[in-house]
PDB file of N, CA and C in Angstrom:
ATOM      1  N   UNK A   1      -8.093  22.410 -12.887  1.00  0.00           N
ATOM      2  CA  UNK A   1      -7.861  22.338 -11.452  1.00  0.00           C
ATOM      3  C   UNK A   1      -7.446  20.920 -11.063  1.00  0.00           C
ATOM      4  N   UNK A   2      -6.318  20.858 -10.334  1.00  0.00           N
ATOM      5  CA  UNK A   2      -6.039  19.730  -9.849  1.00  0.00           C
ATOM      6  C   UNK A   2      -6.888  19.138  -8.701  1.00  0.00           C
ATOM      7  N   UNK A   3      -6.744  17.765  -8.945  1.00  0.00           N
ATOM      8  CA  UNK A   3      -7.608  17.028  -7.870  1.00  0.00           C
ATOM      9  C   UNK A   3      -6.790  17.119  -6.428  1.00  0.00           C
ATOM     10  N   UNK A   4      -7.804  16.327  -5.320  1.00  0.00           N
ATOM     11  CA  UNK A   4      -7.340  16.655  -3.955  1.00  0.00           C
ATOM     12  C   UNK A   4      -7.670  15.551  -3.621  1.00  0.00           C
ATOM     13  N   UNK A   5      -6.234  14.634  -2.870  1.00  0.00           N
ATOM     14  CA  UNK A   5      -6.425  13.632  -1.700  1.00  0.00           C
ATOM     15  C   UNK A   5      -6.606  14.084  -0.749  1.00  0.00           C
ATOM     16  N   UNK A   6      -7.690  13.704   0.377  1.00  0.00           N
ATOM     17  CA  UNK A   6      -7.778  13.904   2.110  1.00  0.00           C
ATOM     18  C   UNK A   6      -7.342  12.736   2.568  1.00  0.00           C
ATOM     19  N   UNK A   7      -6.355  12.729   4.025  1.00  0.00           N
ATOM     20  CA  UNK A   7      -5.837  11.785   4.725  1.00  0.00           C
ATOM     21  C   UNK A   7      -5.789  12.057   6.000  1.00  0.00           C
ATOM     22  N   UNK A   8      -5.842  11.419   6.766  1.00  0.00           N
ATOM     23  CA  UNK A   8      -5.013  11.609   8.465  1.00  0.00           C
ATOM     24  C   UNK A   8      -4.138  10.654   8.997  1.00  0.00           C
ATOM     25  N   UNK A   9      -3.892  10.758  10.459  1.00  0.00           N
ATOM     26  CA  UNK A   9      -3.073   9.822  10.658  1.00  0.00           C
ATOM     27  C   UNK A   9      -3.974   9.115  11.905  1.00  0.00           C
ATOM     28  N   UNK A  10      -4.045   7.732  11.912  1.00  0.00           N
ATOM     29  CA  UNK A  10      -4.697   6.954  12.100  1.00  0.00           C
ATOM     30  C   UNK A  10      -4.533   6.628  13.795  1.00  0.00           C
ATOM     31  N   UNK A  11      -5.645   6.689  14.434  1.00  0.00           N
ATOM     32  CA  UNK A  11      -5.820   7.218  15.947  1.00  0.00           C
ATOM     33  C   UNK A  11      -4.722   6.069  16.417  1.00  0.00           C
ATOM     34  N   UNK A  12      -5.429   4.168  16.121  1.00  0.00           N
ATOM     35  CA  UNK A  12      -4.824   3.052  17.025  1.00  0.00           C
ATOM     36  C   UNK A  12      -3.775   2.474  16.159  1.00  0.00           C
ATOM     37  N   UNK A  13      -2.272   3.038  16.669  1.00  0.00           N
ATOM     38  CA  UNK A  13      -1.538   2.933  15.887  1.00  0.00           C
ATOM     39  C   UNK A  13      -0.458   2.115  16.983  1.00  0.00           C
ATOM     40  N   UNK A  14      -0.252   0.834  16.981  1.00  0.00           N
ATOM     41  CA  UNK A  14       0.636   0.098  17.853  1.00  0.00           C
ATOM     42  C   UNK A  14       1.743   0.686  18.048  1.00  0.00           C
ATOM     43  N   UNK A  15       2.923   0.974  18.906  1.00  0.00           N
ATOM     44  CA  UNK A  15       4.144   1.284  18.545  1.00  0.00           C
ATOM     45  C   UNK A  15       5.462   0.386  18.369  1.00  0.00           C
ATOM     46  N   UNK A  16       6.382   0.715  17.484  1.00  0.00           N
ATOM     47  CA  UNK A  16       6.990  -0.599  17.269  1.00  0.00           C
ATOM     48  C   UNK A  16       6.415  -1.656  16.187  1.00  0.00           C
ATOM     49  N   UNK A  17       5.280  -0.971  15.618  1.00  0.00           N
ATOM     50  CA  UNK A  17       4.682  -2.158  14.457  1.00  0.00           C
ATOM     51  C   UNK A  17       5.311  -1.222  13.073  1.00  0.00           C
ATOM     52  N   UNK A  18       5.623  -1.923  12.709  1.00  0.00           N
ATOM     53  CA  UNK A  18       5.761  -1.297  10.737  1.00  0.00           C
ATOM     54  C   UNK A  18       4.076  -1.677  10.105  1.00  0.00           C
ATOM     55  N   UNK A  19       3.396  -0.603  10.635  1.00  0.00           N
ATOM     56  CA  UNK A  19       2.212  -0.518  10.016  1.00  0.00           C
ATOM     57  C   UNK A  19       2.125   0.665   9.100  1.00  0.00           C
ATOM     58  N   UNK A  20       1.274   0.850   8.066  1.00  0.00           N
ATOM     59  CA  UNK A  20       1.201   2.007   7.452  1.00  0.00           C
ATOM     60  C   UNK A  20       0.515   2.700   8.523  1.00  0.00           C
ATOM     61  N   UNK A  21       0.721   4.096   8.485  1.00  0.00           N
ATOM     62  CA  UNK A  21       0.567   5.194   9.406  1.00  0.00           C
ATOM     63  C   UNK A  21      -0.831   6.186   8.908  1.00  0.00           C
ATOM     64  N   UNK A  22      -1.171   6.098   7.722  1.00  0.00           N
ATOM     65  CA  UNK A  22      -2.167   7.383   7.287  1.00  0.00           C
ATOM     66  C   UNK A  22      -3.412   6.220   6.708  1.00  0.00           C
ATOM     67  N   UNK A  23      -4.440   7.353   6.736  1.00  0.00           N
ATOM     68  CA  UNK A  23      -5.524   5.951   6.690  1.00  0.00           C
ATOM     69  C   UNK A  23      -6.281   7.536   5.700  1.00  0.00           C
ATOM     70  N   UNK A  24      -6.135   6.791   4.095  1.00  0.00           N
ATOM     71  CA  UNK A  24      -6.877   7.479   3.281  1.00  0.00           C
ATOM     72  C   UNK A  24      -8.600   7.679   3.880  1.00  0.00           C
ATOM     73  N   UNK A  25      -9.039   9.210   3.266  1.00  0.00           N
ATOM     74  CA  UNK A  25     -10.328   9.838   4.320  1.00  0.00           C
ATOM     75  C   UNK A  25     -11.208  10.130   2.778  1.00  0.00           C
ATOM     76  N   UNK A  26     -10.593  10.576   1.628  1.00  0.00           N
ATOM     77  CA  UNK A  26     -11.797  10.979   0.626  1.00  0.00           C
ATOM     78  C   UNK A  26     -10.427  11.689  -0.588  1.00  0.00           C
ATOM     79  N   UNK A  27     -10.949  11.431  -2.097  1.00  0.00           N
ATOM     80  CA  UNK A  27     -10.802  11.596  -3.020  1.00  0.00           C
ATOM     81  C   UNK A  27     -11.680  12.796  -3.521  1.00  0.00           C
ATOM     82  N   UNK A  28     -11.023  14.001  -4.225  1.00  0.00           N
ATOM     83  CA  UNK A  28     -12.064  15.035  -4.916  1.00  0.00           C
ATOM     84  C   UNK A  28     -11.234  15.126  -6.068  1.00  0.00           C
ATOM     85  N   UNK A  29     -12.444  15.237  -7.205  1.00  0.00           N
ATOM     86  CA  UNK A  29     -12.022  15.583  -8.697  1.00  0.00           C
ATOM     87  C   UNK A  29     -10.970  14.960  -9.252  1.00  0.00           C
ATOM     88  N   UNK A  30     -10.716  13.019  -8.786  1.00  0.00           N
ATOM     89  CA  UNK A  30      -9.574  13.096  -9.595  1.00  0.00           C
ATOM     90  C   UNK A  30     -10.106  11.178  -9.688  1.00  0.00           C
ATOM     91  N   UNK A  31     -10.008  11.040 -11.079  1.00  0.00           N
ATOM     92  CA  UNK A  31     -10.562   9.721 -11.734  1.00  0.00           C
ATOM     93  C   UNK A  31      -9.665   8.747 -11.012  1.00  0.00           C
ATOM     94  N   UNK A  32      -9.939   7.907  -9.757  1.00  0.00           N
ATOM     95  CA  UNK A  32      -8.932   7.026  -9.046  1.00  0.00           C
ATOM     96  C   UNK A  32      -9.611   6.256  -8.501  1.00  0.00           C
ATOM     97  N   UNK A  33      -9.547   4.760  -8.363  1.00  0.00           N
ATOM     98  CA  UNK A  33      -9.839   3.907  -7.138  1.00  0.00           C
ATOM     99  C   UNK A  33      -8.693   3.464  -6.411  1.00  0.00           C
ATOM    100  N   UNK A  34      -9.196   3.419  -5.175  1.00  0.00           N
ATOM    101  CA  UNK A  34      -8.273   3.204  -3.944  1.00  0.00           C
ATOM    102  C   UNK A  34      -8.813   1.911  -3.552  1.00  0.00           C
ATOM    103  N   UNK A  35      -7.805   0.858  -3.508  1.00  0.00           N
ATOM    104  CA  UNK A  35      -8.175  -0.365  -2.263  1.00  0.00           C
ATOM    105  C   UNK A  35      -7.695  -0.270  -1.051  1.00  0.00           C
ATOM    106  N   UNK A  36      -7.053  -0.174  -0.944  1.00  0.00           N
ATOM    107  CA  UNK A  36      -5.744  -0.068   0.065  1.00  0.00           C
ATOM    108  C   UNK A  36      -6.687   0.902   1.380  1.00  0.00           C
ATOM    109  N   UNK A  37      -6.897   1.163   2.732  1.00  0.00           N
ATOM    110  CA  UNK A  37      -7.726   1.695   3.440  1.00  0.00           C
ATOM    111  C   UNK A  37      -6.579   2.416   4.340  1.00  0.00           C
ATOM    112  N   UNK A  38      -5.354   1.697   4.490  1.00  0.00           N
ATOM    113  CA  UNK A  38      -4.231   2.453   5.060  1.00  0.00           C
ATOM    114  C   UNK A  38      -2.920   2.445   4.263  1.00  0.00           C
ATOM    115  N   UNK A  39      -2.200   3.720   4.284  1.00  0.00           N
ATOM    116  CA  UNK A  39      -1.252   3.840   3.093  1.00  0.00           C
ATOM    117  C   UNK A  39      -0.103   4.657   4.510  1.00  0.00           C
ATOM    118  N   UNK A  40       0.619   3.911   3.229  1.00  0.00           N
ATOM    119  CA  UNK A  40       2.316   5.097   3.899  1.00  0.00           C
ATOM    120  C   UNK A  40       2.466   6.444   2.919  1.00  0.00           C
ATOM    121  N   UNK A  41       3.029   7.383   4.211  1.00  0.00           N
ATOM    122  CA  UNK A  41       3.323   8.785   3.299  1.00  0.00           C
ATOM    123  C   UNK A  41       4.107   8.398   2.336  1.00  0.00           C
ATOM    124  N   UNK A  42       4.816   7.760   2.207  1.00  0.00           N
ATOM    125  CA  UNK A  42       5.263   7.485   0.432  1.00  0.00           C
ATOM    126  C   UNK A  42       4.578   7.174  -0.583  1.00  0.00           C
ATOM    127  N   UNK A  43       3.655   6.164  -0.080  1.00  0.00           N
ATOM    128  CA  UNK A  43       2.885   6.041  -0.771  1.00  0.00           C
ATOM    129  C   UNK A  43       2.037   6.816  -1.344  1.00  0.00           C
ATOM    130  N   UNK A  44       1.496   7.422  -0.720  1.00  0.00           N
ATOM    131  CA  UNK A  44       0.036   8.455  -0.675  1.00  0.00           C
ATOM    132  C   UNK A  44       1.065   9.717  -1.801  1.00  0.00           C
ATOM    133  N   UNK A  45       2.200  10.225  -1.772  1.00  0.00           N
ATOM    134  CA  UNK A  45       2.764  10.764  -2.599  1.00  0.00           C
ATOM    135  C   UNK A  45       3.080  10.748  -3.795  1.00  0.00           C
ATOM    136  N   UNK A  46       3.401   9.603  -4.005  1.00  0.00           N
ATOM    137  CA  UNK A  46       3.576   8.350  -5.351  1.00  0.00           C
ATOM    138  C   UNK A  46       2.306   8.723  -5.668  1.00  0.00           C
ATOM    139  N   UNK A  47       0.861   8.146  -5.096  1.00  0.00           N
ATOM    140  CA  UNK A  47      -0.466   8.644  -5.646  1.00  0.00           C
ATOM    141  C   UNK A  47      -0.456   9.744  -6.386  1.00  0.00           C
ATOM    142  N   UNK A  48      -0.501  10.828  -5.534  1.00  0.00           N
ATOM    143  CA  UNK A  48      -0.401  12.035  -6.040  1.00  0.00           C
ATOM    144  C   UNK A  48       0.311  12.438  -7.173  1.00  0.00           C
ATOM    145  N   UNK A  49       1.461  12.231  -6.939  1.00  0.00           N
ATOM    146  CA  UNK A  49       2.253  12.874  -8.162  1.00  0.00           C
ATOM    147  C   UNK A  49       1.752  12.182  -9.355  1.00  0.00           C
ATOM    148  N   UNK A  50       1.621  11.060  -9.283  1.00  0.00           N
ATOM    149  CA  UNK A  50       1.022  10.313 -10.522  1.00  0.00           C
ATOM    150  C   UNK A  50      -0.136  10.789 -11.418  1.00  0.00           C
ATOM    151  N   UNK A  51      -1.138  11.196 -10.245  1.00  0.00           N
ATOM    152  CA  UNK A  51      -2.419  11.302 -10.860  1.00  0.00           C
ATOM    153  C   UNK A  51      -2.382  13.287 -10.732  1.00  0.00           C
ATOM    154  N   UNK A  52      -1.482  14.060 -10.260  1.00  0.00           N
ATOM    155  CA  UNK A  52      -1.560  15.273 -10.007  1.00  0.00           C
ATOM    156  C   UNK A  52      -2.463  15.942  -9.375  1.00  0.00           C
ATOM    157  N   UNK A  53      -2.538  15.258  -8.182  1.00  0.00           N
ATOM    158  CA  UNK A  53      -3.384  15.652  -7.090  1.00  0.00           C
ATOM    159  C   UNK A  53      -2.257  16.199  -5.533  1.00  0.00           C
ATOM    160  N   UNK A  54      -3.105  17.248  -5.251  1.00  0.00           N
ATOM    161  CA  UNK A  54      -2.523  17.853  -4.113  1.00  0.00           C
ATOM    162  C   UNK A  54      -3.223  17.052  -2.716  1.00  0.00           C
ATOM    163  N   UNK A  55      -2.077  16.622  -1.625  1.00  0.00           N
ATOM    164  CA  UNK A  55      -2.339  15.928  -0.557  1.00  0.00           C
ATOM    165  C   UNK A  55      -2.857  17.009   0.403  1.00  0.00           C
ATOM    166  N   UNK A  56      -3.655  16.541   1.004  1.00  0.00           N
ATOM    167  CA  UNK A  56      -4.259  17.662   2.226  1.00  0.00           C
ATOM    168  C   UNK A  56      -4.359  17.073   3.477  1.00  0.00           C
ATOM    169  N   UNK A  57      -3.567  17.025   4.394  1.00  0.00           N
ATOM    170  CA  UNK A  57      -3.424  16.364   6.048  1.00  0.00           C
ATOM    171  C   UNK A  57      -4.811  17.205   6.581  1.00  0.00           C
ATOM    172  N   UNK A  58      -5.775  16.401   7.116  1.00  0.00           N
ATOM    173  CA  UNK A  58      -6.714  16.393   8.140  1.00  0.00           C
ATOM    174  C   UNK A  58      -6.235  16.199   9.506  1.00  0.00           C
ATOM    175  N   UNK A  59      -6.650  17.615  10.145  1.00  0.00           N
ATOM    176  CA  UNK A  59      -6.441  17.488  11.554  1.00  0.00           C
ATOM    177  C   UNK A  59      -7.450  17.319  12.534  1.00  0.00           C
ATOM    178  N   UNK A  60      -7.133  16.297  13.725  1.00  0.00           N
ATOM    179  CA  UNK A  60      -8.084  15.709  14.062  1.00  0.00           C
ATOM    180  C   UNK A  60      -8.776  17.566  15.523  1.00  0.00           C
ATOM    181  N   UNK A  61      -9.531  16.908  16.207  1.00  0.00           N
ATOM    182  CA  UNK A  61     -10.194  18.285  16.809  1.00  0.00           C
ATOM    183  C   UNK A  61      -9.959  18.453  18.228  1.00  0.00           C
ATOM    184  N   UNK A  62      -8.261  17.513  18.873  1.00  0.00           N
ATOM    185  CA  UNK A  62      -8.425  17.747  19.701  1.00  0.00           C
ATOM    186  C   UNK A  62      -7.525  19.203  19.678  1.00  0.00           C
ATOM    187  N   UNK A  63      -7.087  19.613  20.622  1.00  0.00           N
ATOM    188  CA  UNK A  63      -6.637  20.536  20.809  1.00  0.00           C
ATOM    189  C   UNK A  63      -4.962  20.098  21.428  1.00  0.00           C
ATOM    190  N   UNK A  64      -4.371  18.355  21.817  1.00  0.00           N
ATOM    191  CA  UNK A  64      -3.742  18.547  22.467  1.00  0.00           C
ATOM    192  C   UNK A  64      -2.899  18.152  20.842  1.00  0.00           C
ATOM    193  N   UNK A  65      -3.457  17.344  20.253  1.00  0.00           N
ATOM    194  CA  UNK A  65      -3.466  16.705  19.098  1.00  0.00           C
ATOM    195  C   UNK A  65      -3.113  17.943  17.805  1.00  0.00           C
ATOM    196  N   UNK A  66      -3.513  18.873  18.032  1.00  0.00           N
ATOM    197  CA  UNK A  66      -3.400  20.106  17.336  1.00  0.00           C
ATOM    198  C   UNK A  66      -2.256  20.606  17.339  1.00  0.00           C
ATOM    199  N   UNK A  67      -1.678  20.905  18.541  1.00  0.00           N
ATOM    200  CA  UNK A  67      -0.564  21.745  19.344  1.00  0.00           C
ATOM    201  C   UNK A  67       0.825  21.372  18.797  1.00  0.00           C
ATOM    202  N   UNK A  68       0.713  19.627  18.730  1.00  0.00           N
ATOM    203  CA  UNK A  68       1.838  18.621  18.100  1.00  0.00           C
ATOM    204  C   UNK A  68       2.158  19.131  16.942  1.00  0.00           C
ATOM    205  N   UNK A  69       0.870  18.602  15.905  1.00  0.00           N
ATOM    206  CA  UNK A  69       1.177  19.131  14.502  1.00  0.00           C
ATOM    207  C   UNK A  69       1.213  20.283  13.279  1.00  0.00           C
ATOM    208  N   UNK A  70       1.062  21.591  14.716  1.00  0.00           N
ATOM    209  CA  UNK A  70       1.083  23.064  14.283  1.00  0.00           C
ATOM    210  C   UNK A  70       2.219  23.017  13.174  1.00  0.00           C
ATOM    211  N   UNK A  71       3.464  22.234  13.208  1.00  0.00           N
ATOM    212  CA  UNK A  71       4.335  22.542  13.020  1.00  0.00           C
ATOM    213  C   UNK A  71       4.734  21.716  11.486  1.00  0.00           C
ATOM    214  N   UNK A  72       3.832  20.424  11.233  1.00  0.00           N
ATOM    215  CA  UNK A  72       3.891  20.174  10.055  1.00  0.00           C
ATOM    216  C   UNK A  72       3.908  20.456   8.645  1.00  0.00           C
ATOM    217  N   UNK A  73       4.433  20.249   8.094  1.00  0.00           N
ATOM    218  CA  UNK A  73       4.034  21.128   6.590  1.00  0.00           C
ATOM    219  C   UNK A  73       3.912  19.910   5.780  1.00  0.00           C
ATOM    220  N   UNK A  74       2.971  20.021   4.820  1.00  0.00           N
ATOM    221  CA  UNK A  74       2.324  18.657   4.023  1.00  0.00           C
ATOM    222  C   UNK A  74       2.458  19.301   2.150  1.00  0.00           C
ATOM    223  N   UNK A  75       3.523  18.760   1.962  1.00  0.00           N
ATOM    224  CA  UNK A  75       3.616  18.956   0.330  1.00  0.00           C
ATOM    225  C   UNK A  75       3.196  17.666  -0.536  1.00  0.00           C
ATOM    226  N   UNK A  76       2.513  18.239  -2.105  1.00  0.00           N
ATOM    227  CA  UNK A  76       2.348  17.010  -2.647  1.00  0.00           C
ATOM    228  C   UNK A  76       3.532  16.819  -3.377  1.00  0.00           C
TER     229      UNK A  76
END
């Protein structure tokens, strides 16, 4: 069984900053240390494919916040 990254996208996010956007949340079943506390979706992919772990987007609980990203699709 392949391992599983959890991520979201990170509430205080300036606009107009080139900040990384996803703020790693938890590692399952897969031999890795992470320093890094905020990563870019490229990045976080690069992870994955490397170590053959499937990415899993965490959605946060609002509801307006929900509505936005019905429409996402998250491949590793």
């Amino acid at each position: 069984m392949a391992g599983k990254i959890f991520y979201r996208e990170r509430e205080k996010l300036e606009e107009g900053k080139k900040q990384p956007r996803f703020k790693l949340v938890a590692v399952a079943d897969v031999n890795l240390k992470i320093y890094g506390k905020h990563l870019r979706r490229s990045e976080l992919e690069q992870i994955s494919q490397s170590v053959g772990a499937e990415l899993v987007l965490l959605s946060h609980g609002d509801k307006k916040y929900k509505e936005e990203t019905d429409n996402v699709e998250v491949e590793a």
